[in-house]
C-alpha atoms as a PDB file:
ATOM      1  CA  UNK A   1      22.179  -2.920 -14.381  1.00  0.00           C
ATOM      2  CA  UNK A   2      19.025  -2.670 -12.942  1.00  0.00           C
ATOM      3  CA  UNK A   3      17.021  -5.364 -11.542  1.00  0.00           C
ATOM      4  CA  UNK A   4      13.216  -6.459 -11.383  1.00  0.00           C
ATOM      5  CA  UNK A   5      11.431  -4.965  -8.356  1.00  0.00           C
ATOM      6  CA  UNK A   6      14.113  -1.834  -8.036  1.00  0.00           C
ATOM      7  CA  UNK A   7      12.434   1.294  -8.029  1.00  0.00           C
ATOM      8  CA  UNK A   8      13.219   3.096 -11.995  1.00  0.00           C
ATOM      9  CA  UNK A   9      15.464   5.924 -11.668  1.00  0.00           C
ATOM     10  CA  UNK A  10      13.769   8.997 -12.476  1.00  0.00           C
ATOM     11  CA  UNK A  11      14.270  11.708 -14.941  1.00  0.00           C
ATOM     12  CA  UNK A  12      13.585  14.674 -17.105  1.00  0.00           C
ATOM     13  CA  UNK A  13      14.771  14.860 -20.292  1.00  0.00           C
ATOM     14  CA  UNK A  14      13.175  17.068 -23.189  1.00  0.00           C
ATOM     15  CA  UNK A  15      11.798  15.149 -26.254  1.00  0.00           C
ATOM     16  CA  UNK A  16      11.632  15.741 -30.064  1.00  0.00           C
ATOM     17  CA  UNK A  17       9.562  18.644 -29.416  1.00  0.00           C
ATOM     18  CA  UNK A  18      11.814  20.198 -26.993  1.00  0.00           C
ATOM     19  CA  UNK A  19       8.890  19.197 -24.455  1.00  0.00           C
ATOM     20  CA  UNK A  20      10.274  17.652 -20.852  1.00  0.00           C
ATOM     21  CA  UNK A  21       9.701  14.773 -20.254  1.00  0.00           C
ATOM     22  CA  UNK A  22       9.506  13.566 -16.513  1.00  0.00           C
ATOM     23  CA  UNK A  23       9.366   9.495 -16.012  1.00  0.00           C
ATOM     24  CA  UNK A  24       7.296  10.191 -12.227  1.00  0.00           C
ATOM     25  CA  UNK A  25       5.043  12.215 -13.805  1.00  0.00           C
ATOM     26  CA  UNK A  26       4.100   9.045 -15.767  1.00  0.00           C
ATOM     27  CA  UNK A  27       3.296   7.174 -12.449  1.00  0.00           C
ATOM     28  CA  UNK A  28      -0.151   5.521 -12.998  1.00  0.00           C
ATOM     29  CA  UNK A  29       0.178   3.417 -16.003  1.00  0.00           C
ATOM     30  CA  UNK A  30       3.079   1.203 -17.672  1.00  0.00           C
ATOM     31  CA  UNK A  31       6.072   2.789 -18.524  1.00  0.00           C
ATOM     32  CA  UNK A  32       8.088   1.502 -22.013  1.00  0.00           C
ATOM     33  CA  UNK A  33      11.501   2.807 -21.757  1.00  0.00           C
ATOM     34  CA  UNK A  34      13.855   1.416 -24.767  1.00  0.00           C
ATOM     35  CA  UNK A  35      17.440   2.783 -25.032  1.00  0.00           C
ATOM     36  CA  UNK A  36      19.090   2.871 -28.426  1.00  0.00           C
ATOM     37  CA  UNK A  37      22.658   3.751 -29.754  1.00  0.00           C
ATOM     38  CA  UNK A  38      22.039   5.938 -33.026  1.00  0.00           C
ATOM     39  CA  UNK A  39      18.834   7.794 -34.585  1.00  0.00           C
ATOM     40  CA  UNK A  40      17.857   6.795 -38.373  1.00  0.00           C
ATOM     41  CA  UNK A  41      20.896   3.702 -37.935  1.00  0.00           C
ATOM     42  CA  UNK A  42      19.483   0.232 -39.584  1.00  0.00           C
ATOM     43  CA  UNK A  43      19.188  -1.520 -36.360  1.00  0.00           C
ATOM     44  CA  UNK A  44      17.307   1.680 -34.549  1.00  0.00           C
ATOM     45  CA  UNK A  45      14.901   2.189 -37.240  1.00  0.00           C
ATOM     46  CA  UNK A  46      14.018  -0.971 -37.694  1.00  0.00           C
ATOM     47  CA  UNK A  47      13.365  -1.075 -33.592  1.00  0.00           C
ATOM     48  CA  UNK A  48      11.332   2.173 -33.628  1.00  0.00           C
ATOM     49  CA  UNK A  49       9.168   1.382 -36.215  1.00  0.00           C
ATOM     50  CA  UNK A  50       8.611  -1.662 -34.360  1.00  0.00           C
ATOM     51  CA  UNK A  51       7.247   0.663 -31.497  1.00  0.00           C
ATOM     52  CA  UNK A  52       5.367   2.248 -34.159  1.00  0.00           C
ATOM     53  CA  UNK A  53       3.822  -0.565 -35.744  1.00  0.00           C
ATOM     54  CA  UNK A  54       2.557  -1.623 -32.550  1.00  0.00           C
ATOM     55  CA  UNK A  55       1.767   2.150 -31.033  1.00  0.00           C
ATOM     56  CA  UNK A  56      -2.015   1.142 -30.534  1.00  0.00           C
ATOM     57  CA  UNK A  57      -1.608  -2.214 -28.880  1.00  0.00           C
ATOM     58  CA  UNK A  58       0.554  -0.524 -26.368  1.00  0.00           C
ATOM     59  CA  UNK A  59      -1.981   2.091 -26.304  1.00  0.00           C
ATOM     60  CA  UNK A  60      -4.550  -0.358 -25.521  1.00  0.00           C
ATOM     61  CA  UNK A  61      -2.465  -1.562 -22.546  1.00  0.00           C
ATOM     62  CA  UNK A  62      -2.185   2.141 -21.032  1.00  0.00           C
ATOM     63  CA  UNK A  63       1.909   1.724 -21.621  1.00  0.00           C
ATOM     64  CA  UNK A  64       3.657   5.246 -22.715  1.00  0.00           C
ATOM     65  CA  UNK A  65       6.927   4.079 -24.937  1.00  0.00           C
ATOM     66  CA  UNK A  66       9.587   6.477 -24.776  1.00  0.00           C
ATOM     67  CA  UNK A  67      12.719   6.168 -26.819  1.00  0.00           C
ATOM     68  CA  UNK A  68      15.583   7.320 -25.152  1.00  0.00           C
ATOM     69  CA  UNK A  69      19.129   7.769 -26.809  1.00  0.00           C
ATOM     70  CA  UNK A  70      22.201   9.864 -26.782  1.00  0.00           C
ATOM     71  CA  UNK A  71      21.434  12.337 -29.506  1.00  0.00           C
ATOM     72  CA  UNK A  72      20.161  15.477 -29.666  1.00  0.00           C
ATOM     73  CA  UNK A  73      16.667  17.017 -29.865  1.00  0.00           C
ATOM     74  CA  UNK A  74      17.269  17.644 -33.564  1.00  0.00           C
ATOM     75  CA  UNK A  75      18.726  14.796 -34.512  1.00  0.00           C
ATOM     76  CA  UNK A  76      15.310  13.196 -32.475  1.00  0.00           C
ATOM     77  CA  UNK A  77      12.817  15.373 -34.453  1.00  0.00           C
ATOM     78  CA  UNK A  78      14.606  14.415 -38.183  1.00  0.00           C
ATOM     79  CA  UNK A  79      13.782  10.979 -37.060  1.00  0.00           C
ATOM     80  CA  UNK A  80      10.735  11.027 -36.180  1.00  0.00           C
ATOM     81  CA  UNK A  81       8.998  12.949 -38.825  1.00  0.00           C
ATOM     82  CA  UNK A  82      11.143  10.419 -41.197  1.00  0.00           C
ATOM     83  CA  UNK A  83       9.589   7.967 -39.910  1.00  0.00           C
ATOM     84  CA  UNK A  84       6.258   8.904 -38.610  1.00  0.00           C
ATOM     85  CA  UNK A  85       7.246   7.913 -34.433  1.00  0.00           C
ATOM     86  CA  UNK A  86       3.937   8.315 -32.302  1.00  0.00           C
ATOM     87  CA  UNK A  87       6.472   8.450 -29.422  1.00  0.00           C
ATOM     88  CA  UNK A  88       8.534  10.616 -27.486  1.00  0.00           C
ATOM     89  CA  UNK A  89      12.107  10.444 -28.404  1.00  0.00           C
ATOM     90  CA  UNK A  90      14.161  11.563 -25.212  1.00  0.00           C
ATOM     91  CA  UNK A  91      17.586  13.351 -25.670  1.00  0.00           C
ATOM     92  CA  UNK A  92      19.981  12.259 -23.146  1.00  0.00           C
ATOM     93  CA  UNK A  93      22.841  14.076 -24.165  1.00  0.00           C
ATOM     94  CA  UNK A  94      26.001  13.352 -21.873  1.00  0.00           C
ATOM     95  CA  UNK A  95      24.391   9.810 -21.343  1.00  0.00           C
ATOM     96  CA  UNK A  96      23.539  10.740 -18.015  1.00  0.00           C
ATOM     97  CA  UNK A  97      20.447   8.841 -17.709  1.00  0.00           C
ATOM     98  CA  UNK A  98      21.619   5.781 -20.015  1.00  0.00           C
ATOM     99  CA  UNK A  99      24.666   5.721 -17.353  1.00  0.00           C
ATOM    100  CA  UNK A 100      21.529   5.932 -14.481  1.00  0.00           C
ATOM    101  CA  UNK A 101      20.113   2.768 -16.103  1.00  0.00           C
ATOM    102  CA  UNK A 102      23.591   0.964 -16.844  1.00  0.00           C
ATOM    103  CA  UNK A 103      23.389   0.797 -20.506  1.00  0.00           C
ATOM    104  CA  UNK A 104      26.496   3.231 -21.299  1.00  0.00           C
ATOM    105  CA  UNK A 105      29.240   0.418 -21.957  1.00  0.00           C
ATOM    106  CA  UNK A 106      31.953  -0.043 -23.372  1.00  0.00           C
ATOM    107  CA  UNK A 107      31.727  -1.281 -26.705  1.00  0.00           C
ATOM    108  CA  UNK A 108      34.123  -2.980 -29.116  1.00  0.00           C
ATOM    109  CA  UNK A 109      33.484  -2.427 -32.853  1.00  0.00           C
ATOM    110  CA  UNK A 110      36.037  -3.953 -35.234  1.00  0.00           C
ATOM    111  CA  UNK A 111      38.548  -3.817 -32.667  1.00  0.00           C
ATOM    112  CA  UNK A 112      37.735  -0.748 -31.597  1.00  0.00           C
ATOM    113  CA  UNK A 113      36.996   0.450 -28.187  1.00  0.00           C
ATOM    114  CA  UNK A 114      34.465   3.335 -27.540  1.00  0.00           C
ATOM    115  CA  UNK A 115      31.460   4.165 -25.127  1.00  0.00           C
ATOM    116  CA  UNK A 116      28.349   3.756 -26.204  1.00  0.00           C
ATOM    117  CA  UNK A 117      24.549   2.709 -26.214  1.00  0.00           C
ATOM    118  CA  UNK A 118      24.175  -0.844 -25.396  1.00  0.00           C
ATOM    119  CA  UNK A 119      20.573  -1.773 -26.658  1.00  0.00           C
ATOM    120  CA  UNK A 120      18.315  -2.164 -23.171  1.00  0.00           C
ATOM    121  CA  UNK A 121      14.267  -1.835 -22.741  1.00  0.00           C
ATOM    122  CA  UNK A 122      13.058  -1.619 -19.706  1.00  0.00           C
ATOM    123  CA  UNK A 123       9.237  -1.641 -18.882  1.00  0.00           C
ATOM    124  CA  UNK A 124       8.320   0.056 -15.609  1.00  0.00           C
ATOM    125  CA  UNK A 125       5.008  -0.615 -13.811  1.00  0.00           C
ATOM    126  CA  UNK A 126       2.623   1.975 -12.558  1.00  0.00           C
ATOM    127  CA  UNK A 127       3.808   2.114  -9.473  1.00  0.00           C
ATOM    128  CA  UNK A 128       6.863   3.243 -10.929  1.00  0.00           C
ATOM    129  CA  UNK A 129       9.155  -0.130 -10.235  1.00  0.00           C
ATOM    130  CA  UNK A 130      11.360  -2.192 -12.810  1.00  0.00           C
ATOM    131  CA  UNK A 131       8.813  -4.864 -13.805  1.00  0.00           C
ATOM    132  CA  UNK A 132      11.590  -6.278 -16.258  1.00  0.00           C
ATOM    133  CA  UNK A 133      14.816  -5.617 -18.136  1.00  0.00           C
ATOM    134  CA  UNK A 134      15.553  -6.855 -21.778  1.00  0.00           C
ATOM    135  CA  UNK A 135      19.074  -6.909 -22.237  1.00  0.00           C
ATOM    136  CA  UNK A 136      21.360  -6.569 -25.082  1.00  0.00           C
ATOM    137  CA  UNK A 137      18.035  -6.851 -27.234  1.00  0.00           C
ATOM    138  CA  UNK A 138      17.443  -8.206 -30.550  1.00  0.00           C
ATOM    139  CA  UNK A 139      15.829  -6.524 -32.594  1.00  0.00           C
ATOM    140  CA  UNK A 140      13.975  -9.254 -34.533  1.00  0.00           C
ATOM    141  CA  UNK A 141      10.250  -9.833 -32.261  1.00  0.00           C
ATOM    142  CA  UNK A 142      11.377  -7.653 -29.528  1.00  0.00           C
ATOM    143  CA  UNK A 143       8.471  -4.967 -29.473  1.00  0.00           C
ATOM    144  CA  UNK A 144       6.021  -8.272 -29.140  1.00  0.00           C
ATOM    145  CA  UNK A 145       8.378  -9.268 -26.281  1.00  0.00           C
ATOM    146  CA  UNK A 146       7.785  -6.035 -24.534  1.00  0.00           C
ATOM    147  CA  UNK A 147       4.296  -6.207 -25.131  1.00  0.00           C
ATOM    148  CA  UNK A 148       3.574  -9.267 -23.870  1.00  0.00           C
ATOM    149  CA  UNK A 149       5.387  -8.433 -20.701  1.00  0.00           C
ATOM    150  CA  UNK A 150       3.297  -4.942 -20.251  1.00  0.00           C
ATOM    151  CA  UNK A 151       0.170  -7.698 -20.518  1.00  0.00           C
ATOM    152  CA  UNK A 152       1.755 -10.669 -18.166  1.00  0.00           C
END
């Protein structure tokens, strides 16, 4: 798991668009990056639209949120149209980048064992370091969490 103060692993991944995506290329300004198990899945939507709901305070901070999860880029684009996302949603098929960051664990649902998406955000400053890691989130006042960390 990444720490506080540890440069943020960089990347390219394409978004719903099938646009890349490149986290240095971001240098300059805060960095939002939230990693979620499952598009259009209670827990997800209810942490997107969270993102969403807030889009413009984050905005207002000069933060860039970008979802990241293991699905594909048209699983990414259903979602976001459903819903309306401002954001990019990043495709990290393979889990690559998710096992870059150290959320790809292994889970245990109703006894059973499988690999999969433990819910992380991490905000990255603008010099592109790990400013600070939200583990195993909840979803409940999360995106206010985040935001008041982008601020602090």
């Amino acid at each position: 798991m990444l720490e506080a103060g540890q440069p943020a692993p960089d990347f390219t991944l394409l978004d719903q668009n099938e646009k890349s995506v490149t986290l240095s290329q971001l240098k300059g300004k805060p960095v939002v990056v939230y990693f979620y198990p499952k598009d259009d899945t209670p827990g997800c939507t209810k942490e997107a639209c969270g993102f969403r709901d807030l889009f413009a305070e984050y905005r207002k901070a000069g933060a860039t949120i970008l979802g990241i999860s293991p699905d594909d880029t048209a699983s990414h684009a259903r979602f976001a149209k459903k819903f309306e996302l401002p954001f990019s949603l990043l495709a990290d098929v393979g889990a690559k980048v998710c096992g870059a960051y150290g959320v790809w664990k292994e889970k245990n649902m109703y006894g059973k064992k499988s690999m999969g998406v433990e819910r992380t955000t991490v905000v990255i400053d603008a010099k592109g370091l790990v400013k600070k890691v939200f583990a195993k989130v909840k979803v409940d006042g999360h995106v206010d969490q985040v935001l008041e960390a982008i601020k602090g």
